[in-house]
C-alpha atoms as a PDB file:
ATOM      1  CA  UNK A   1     162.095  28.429  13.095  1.00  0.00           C
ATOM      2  CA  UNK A   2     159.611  28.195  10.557  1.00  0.00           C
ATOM      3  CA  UNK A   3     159.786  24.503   8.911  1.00  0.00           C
ATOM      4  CA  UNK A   4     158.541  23.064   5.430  1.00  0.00           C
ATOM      5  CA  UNK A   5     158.336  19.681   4.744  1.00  0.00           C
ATOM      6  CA  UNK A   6     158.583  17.912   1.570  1.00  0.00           C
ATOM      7  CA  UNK A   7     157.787  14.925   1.508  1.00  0.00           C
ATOM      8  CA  UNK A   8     157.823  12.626  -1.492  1.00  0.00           C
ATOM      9  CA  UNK A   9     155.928  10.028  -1.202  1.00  0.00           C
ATOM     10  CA  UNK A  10     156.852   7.745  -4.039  1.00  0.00           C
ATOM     11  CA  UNK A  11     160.799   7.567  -2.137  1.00  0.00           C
ATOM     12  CA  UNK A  12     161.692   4.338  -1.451  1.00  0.00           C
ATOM     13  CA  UNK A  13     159.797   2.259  -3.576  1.00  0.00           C
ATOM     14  CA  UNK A  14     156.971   3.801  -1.799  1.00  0.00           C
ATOM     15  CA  UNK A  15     157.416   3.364   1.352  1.00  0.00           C
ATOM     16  CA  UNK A  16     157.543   6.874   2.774  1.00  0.00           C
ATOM     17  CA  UNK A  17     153.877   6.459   2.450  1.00  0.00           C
ATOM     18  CA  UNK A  18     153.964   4.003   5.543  1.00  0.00           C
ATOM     19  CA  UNK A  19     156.104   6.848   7.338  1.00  0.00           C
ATOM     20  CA  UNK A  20     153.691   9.838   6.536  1.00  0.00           C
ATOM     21  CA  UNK A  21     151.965   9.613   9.861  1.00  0.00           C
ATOM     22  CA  UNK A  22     155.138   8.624  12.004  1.00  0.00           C
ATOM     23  CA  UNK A  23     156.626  12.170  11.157  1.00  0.00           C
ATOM     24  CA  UNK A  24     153.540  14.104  11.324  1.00  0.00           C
ATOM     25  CA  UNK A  25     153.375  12.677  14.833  1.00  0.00           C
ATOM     26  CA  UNK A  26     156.908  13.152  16.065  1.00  0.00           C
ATOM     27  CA  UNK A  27     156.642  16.607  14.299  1.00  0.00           C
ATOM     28  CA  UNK A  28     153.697  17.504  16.339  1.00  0.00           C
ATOM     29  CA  UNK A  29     155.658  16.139  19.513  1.00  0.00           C
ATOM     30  CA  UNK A  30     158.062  18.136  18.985  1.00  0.00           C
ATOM     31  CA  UNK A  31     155.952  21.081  18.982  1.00  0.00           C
ATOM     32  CA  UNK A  32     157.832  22.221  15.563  1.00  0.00           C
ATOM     33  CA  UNK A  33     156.151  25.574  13.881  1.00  0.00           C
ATOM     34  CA  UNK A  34     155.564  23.714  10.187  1.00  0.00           C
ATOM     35  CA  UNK A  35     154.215  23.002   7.663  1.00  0.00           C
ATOM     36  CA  UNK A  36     153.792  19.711   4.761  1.00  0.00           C
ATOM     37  CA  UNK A  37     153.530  19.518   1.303  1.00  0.00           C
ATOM     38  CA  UNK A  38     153.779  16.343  -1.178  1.00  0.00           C
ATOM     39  CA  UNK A  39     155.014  16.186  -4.512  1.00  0.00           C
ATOM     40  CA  UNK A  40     153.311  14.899  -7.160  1.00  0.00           C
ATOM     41  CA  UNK A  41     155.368  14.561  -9.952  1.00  0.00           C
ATOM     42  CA  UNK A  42     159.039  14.542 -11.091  1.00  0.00           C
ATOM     43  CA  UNK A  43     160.675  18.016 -10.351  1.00  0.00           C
ATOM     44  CA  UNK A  44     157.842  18.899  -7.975  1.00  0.00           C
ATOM     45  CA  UNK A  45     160.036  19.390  -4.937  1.00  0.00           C
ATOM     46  CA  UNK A  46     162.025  22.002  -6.801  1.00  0.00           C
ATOM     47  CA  UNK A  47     158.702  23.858  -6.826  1.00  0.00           C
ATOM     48  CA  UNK A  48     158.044  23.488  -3.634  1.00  0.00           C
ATOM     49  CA  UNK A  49     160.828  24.465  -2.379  1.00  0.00           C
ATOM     50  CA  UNK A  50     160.802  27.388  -4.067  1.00  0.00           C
ATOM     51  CA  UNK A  51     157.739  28.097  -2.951  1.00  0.00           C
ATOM     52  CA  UNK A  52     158.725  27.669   0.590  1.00  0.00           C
ATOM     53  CA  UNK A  53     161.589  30.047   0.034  1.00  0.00           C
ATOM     54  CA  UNK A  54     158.754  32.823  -0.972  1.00  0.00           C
ATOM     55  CA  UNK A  55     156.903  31.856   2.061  1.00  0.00           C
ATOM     56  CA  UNK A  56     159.983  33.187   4.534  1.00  0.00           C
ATOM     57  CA  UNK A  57     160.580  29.229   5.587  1.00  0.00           C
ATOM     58  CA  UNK A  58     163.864  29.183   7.165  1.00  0.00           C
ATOM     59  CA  UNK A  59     164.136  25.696   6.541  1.00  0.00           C
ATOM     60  CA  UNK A  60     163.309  23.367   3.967  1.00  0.00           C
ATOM     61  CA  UNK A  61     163.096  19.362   4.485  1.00  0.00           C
ATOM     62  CA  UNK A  62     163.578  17.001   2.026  1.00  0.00           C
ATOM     63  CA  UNK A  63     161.798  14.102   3.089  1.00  0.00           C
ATOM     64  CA  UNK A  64     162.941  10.754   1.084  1.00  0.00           C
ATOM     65  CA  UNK A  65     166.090   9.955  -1.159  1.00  0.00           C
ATOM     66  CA  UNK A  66     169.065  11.532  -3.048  1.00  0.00           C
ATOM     67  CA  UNK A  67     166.708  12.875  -6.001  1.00  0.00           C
ATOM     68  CA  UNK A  68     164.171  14.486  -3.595  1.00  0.00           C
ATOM     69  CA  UNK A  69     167.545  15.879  -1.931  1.00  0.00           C
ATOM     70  CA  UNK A  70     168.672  17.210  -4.939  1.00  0.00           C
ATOM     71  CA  UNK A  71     165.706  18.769  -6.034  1.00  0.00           C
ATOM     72  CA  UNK A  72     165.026  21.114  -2.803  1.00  0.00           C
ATOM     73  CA  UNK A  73     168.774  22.272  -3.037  1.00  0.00           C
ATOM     74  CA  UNK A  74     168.135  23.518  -6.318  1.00  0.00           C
ATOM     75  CA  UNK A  75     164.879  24.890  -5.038  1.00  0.00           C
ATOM     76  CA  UNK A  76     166.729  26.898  -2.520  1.00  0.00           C
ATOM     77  CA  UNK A  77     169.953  28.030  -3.752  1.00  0.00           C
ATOM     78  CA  UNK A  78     171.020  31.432  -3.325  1.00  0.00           C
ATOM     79  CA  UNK A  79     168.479  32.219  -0.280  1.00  0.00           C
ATOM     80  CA  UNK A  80     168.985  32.236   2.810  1.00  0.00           C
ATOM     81  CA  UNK A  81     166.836  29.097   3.827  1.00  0.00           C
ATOM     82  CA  UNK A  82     168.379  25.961   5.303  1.00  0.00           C
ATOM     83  CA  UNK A  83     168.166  22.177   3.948  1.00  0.00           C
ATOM     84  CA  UNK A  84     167.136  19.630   6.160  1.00  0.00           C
ATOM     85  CA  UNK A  85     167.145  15.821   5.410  1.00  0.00           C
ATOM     86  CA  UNK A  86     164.853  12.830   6.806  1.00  0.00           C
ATOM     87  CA  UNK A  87     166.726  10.134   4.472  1.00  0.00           C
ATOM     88  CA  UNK A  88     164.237   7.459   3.535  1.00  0.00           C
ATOM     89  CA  UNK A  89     165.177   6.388   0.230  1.00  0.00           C
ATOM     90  CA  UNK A  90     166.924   3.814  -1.533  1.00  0.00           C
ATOM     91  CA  UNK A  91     170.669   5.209  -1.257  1.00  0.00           C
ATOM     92  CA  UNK A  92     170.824   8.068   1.318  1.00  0.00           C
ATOM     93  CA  UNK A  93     174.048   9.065  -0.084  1.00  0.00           C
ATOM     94  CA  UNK A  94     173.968  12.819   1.076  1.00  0.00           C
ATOM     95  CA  UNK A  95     172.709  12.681   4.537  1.00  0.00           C
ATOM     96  CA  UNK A  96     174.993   9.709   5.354  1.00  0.00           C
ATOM     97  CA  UNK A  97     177.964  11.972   4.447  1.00  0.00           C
ATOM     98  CA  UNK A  98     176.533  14.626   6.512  1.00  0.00           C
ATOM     99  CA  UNK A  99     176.791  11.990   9.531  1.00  0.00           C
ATOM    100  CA  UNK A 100     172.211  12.134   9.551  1.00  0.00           C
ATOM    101  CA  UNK A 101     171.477   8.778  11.169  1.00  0.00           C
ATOM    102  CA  UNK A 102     169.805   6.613   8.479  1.00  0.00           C
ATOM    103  CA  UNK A 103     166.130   4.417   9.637  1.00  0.00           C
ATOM    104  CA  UNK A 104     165.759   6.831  12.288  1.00  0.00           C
ATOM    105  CA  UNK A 105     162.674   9.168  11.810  1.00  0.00           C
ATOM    106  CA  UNK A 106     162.560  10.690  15.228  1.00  0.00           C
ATOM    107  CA  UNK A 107     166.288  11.221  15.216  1.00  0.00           C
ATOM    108  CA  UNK A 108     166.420  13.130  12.210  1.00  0.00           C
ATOM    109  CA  UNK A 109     163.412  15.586  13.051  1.00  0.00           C
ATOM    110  CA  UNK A 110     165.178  16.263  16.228  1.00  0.00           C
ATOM    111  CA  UNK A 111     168.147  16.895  14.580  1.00  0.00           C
ATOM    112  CA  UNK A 112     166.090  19.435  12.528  1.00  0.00           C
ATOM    113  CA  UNK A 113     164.501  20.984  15.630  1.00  0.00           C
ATOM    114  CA  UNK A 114     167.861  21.811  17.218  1.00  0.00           C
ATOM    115  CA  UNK A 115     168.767  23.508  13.830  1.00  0.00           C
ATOM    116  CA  UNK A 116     172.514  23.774  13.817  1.00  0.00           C
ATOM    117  CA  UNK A 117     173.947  24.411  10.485  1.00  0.00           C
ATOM    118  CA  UNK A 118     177.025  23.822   8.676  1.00  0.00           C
ATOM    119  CA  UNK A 119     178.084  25.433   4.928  1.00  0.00           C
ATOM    120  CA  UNK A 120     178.693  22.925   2.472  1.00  0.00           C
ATOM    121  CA  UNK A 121     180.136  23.303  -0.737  1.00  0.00           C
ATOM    122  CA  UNK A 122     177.751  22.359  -3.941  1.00  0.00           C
ATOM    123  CA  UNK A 123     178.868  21.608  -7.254  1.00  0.00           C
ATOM    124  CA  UNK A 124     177.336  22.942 -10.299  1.00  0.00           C
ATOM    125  CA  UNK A 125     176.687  22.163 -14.027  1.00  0.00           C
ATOM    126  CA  UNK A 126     175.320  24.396 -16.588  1.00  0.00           C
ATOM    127  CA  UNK A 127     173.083  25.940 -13.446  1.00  0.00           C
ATOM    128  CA  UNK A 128     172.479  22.573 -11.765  1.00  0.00           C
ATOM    129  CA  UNK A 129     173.224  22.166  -8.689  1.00  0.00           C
ATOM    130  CA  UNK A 130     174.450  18.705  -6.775  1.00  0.00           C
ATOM    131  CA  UNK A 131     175.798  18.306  -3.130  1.00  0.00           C
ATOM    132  CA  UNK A 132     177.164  14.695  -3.621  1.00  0.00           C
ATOM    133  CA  UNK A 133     178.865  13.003  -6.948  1.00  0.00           C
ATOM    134  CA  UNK A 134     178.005  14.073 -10.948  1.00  0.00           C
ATOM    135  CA  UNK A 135     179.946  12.202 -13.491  1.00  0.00           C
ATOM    136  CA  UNK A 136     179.966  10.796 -16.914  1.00  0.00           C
ATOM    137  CA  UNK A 137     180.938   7.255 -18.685  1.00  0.00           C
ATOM    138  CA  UNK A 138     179.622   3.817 -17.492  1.00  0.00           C
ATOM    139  CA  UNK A 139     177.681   4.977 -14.288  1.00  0.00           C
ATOM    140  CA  UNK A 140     175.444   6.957 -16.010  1.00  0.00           C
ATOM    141  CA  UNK A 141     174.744   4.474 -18.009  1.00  0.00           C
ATOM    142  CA  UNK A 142     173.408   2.447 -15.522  1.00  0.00           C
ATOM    143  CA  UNK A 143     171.459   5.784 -13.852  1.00  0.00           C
ATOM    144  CA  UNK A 144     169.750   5.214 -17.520  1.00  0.00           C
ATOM    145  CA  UNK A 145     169.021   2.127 -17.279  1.00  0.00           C
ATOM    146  CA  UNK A 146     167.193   2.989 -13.874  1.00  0.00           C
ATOM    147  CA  UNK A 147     165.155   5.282 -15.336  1.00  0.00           C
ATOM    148  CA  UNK A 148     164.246   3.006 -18.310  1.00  0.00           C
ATOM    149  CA  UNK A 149     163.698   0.067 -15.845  1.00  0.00           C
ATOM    150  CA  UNK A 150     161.507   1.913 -13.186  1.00  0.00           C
ATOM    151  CA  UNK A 151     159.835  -0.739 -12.012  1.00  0.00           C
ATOM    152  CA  UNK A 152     162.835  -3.212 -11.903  1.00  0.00           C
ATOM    153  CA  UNK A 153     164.263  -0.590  -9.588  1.00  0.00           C
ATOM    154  CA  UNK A 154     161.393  -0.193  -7.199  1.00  0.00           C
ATOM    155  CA  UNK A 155     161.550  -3.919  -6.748  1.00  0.00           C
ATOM    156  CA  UNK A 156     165.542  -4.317  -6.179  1.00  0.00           C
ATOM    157  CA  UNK A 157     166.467  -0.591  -4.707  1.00  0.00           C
ATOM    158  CA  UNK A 158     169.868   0.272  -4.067  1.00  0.00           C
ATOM    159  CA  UNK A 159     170.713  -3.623  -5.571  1.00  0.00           C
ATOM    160  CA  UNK A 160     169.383  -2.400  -9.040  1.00  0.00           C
ATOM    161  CA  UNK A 161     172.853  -0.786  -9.397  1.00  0.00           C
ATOM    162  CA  UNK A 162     174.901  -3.967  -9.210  1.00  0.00           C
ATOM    163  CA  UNK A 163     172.326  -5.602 -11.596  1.00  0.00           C
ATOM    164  CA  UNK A 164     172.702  -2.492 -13.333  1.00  0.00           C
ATOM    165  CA  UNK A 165     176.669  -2.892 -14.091  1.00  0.00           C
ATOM    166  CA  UNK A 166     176.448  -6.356 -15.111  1.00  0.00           C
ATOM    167  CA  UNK A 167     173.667  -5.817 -17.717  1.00  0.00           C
ATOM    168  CA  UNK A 168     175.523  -1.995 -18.626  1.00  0.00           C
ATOM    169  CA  UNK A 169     179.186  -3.871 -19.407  1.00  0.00           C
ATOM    170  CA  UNK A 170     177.815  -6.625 -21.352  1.00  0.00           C
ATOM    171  CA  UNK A 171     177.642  -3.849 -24.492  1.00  0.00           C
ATOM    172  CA  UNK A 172     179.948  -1.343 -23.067  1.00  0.00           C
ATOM    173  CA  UNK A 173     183.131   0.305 -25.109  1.00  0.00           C
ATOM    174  CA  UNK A 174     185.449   2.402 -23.383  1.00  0.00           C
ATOM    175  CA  UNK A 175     184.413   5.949 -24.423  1.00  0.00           C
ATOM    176  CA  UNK A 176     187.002   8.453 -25.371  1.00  0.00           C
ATOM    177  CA  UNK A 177     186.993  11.800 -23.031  1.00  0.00           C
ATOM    178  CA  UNK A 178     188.805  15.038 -23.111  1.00  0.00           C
ATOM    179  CA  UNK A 179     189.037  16.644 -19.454  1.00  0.00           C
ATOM    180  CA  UNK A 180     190.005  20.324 -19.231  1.00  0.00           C
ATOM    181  CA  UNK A 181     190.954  21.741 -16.072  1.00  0.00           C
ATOM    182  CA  UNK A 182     192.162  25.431 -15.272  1.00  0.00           C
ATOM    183  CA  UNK A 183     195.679  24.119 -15.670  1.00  0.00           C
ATOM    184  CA  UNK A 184     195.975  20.955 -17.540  1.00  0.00           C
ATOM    185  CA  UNK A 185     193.971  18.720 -20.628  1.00  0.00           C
ATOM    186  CA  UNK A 186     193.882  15.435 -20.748  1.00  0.00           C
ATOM    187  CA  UNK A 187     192.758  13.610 -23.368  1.00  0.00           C
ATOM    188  CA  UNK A 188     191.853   9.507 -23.015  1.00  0.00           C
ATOM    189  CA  UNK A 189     189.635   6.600 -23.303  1.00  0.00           C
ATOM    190  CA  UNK A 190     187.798   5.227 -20.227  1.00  0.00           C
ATOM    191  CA  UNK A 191     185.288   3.575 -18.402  1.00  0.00           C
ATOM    192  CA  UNK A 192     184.042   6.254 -15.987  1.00  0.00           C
ATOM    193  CA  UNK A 193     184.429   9.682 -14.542  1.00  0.00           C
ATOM    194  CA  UNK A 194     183.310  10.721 -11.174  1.00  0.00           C
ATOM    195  CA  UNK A 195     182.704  14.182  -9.967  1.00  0.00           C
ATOM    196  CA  UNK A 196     183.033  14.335  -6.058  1.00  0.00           C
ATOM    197  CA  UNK A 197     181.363  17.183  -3.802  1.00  0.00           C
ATOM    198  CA  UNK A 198     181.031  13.911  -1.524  1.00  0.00           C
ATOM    199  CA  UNK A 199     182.566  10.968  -1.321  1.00  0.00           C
ATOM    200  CA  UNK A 200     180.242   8.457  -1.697  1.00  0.00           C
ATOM    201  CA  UNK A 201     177.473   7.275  -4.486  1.00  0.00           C
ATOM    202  CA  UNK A 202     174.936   4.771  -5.356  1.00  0.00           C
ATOM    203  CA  UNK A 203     173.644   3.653  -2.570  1.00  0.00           C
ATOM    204  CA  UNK A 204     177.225   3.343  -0.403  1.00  0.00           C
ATOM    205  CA  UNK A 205     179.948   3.762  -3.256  1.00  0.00           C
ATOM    206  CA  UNK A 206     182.886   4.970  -1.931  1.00  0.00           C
ATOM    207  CA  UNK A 207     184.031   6.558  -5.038  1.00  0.00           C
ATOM    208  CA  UNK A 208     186.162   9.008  -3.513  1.00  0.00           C
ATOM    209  CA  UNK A 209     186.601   8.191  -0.231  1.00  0.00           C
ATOM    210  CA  UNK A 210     188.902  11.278   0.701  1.00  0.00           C
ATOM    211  CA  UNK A 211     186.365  13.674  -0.243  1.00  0.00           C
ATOM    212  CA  UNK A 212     185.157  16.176   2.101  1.00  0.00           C
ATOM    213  CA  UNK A 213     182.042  18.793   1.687  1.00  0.00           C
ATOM    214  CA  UNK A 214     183.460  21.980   2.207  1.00  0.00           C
ATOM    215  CA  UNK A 215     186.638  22.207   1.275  1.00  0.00           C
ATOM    216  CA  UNK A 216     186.466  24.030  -1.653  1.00  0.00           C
ATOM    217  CA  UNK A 217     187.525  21.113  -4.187  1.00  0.00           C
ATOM    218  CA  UNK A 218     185.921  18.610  -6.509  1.00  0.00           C
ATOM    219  CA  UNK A 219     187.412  15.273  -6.310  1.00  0.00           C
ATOM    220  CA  UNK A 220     187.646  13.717  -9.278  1.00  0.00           C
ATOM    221  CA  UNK A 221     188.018   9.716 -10.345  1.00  0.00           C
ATOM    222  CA  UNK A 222     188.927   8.626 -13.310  1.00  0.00           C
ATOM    223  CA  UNK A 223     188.818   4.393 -14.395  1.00  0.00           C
ATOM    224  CA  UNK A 224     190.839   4.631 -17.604  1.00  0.00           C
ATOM    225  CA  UNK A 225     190.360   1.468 -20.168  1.00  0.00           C
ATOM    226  CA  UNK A 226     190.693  -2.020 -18.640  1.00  0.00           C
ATOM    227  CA  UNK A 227     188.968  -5.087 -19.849  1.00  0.00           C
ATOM    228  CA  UNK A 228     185.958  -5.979 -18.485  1.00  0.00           C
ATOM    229  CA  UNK A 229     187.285  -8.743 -16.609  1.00  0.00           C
ATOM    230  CA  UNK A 230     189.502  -6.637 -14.983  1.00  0.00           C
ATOM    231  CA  UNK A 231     186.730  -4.011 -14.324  1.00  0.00           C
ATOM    232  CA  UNK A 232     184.301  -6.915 -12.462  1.00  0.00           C
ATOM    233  CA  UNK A 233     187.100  -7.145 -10.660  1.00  0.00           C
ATOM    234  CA  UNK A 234     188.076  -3.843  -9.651  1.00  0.00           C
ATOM    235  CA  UNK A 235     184.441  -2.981  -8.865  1.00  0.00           C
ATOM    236  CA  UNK A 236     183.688  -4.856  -5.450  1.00  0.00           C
ATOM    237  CA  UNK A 237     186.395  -2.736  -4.108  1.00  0.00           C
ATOM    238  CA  UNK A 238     184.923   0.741  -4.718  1.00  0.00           C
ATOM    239  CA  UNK A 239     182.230  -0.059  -1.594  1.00  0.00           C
ATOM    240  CA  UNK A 240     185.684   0.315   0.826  1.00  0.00           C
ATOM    241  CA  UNK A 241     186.859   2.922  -1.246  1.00  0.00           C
ATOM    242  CA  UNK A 242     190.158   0.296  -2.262  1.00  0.00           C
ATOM    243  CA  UNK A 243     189.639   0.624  -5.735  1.00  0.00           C
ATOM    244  CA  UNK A 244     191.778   3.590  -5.960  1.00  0.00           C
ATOM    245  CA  UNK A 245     194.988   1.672  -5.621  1.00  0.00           C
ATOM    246  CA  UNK A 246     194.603  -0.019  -8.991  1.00  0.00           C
ATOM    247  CA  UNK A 247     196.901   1.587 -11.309  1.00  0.00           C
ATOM    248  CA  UNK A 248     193.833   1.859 -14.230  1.00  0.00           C
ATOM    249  CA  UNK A 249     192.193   4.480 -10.999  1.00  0.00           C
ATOM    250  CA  UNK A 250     193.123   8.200 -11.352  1.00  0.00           C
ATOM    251  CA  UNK A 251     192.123  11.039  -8.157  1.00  0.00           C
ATOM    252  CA  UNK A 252     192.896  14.077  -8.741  1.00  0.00           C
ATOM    253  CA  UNK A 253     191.280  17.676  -7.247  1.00  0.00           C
ATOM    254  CA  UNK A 254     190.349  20.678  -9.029  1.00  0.00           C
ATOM    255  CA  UNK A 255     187.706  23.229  -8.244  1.00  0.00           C
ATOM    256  CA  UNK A 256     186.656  23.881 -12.313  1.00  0.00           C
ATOM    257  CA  UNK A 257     186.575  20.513 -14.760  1.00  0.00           C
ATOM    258  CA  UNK A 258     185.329  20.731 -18.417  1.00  0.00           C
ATOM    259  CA  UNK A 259     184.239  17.277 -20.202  1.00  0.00           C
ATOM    260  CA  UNK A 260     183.577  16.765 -23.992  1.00  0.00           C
ATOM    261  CA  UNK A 261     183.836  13.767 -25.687  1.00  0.00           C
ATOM    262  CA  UNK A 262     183.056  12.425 -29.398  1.00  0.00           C
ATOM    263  CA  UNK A 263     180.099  10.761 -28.490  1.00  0.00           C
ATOM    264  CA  UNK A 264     176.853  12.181 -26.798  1.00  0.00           C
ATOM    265  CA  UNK A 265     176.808  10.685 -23.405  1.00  0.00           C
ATOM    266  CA  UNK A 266     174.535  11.760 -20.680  1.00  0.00           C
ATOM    267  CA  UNK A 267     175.460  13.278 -17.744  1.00  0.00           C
ATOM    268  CA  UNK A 268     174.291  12.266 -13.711  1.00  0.00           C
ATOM    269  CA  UNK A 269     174.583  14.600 -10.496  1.00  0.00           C
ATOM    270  CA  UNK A 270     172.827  13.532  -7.292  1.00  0.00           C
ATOM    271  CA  UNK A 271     171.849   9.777  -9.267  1.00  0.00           C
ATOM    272  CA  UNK A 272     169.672  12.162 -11.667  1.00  0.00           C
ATOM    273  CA  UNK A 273     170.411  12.420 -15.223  1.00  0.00           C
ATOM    274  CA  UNK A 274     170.638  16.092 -15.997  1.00  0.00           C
ATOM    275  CA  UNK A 275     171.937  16.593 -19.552  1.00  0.00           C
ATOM    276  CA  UNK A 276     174.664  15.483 -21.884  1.00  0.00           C
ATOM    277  CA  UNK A 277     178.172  16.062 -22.826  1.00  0.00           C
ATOM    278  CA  UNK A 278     179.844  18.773 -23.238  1.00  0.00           C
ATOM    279  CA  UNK A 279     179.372  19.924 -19.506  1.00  0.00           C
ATOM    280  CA  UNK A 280     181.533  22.415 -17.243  1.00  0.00           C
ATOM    281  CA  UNK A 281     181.531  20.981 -13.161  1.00  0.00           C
ATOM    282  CA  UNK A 282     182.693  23.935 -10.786  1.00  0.00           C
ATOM    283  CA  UNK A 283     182.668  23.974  -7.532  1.00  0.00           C
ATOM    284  CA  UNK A 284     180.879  26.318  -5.595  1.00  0.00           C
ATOM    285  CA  UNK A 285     182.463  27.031  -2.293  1.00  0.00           C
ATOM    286  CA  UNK A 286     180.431  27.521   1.465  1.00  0.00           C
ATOM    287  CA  UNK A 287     177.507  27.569  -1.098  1.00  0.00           C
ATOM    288  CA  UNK A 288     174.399  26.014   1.142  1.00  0.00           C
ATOM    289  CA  UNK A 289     173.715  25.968   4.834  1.00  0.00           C
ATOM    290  CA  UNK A 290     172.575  22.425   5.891  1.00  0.00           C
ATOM    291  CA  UNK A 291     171.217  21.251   9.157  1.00  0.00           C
ATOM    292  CA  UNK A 292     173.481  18.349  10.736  1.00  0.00           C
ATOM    293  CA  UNK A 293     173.871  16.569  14.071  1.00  0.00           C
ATOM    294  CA  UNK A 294     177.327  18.119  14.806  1.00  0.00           C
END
C-alpha cells in the first residue's frame, strides 16, 4: 500500500533528526512503496496529511509525538486513509494505548508494513479532532505553561509536566465549571476535568485507566476542590491510575459533554491547546482506521 511519511523533525527535543536516516533505511529494507515529507512549522503535518489524502496514500505516518499524532488525524478524517504511528516523542501517549512498541524504529515500520487496522473512536471539539484525552482546569494550565516555556520543555521532556504542576498550583484557585451532559448538569468548583478517548496522558498519566478506544464512550474525570496539600498528594497516584479512589475523584461516561465556566480557560486535546471555554466534547464512534500490532 501506498505509504506517506511525516516526519517532524523538531519531536523529541529534536531528536528525530538523529533517527531520519534509521527509518529511511529500514523503510527501504522493507521494500515499502513510500514516500517522506517534513514539516516545517506548527500545523504543518495537518497539511501534509491532507495532502497525502489527495495523493490516493492509503496510509499516513505520523512520525514523532502526541502533537504530530494529532495533527495527521485531523489531516485525514473522513477519508478513507489509515494512520500509522512511529512514536518518538516526549510522551507517546496514543501509540502506547494502541499497544505500538515505544524506542523501537524497526518494529513500528514493520508493524506499518503488515498494515492491519483497527477502528478507533475519536473525540471531537468544535471540529477538532483528538484520539487520546482533551480536558479543561489545572492541566491545561500546565499544557500553557509548556508552550510559554518551550525551551524549558525541550530540556526536561515528559518531566516538564511534574515541574509544570508544582509551579501551576503555587497560584492556582479552584475554578468553578458547569458540565452538561445529554441527561444530567452539574454544576461545581474544581481542580481539573479530563476528557478520555484513551486512558492515559502526559507522558504516562493514567487518568482514566478503564478507558478503552472504541467503545463508543468518553470517560470523563473530574478532581473536585481539595487543598493543595491534599492535591500533591493525590497526584503521584494518577501514574497507576489509584487516584480514582479518593473521594474528591469523579468517573463517569457519556458519549456528548458540554463545559462552560465563568472564567475563560483554555482548552487541551492530544497535549495541544485548541481553544477556550465554552466547548462541546462528543464522541465520535468507529471514526478512524489505525494501523496496530494486533
Amino acid at each position: 500500500m501506498r505509504t506517506k511519511f511525516i516526519i517532524n523533525p523538531d519531536s523529541s527535543r529534536g531528536k528525530v533528526k538523529k533517527k531520519i536516516e534509521q527509518i529511511k533505511k529500514y523503510i527501504k529494507e522493507l521494500n515499502i512503496d513510500s514516500s517522506i515529507d517534513f514539516t516545517q512549522k506548527s500545523k504543518h503535518a495537518k497539511e501534509l496529511a491532507k495532502r497525502a489524502v489527495t495523493e490516493n496514500f492509503e496510509i499516513v505516518v505520523a512520525v514523532g509525538g502526541d502533537g504530530t499524532v494529532h495533527e495527521v488525524i485531523n489531516g485525514i478524517y473522513g477519508t478513507n486513509s489509515s494512520l500509522g504511528i512511529i512514536p518518538i516523542g516526549a510522551g507517546n501517549d496514543i501509540s502506547t494505548c494502541l499497544g505500538i512498541p515505544q524506542k523501537d524504529i524497526k518494529k513500528a515500520i514493520e508493524i506499518i508494513n503488515i498494515g492491519k487496522t483497527k477502528k478507533i473512536d475519536l473525540g471531537k471539539i468544535n471540529g477538532e479532532y483528538f484520539a487520546g484525552v482533551a480536558g479543561t482546569g489545572f492541566d491545561t494550565m500546565v499544557v500553557d505553561l509548556a508552550f510559554k516555556h518551550r525551551n524549558l520543555l525541550k530540556l526536561l521532556g515528559s518531566l516538564f509536566y511534574i515541574y509544570g504542576v508544582y509551579n501551576v498550583l503555587i497560584r492556582f484557585k479552584p475554578i468553578f465549571f458547569k458540565l452538561i451532559t445529554k441527561d444530567n448538569i452539574i454544576e461545581k468548583k474544581a481542580m481539573t476535568i479530563a476528557v478520555g478517548n484513551s486512558w492515559m496522558y502526559g507522558g504516562g498519566m493514567k487518568v482514566v485507566p478503564d478507558a478503552k478506544l472504541d467503545d463508543g464512550l468518553f470517560d470523563v474525570c473530574v478532581v473536585e476542590e481539595i487543598s493543595k496539600l491534599e492535591f500533591l498528594k493525590v497526584f503521584p497516584r494518577i501514574f497507576s491510575g489509584t487516584h480514582v479512589t479518593h473521594p474528591a475523584v469523579k468517573i463517569f461516561r457519556t458519549d456528548f459533554l458540554r463545559i462552560e465556566s465563568n472564567k475563560k480557560i483554555s482548552v487541551q486535546a492530544d497535549g495541544e491547546i485548541i481553544k477556550s471555554l465554552p466547548a462541546n466534547f462528543e464522541l465520535i464512534p468507529k471514526a478512524l482506521s489505525v494501523i496496530v500490532p494486533y
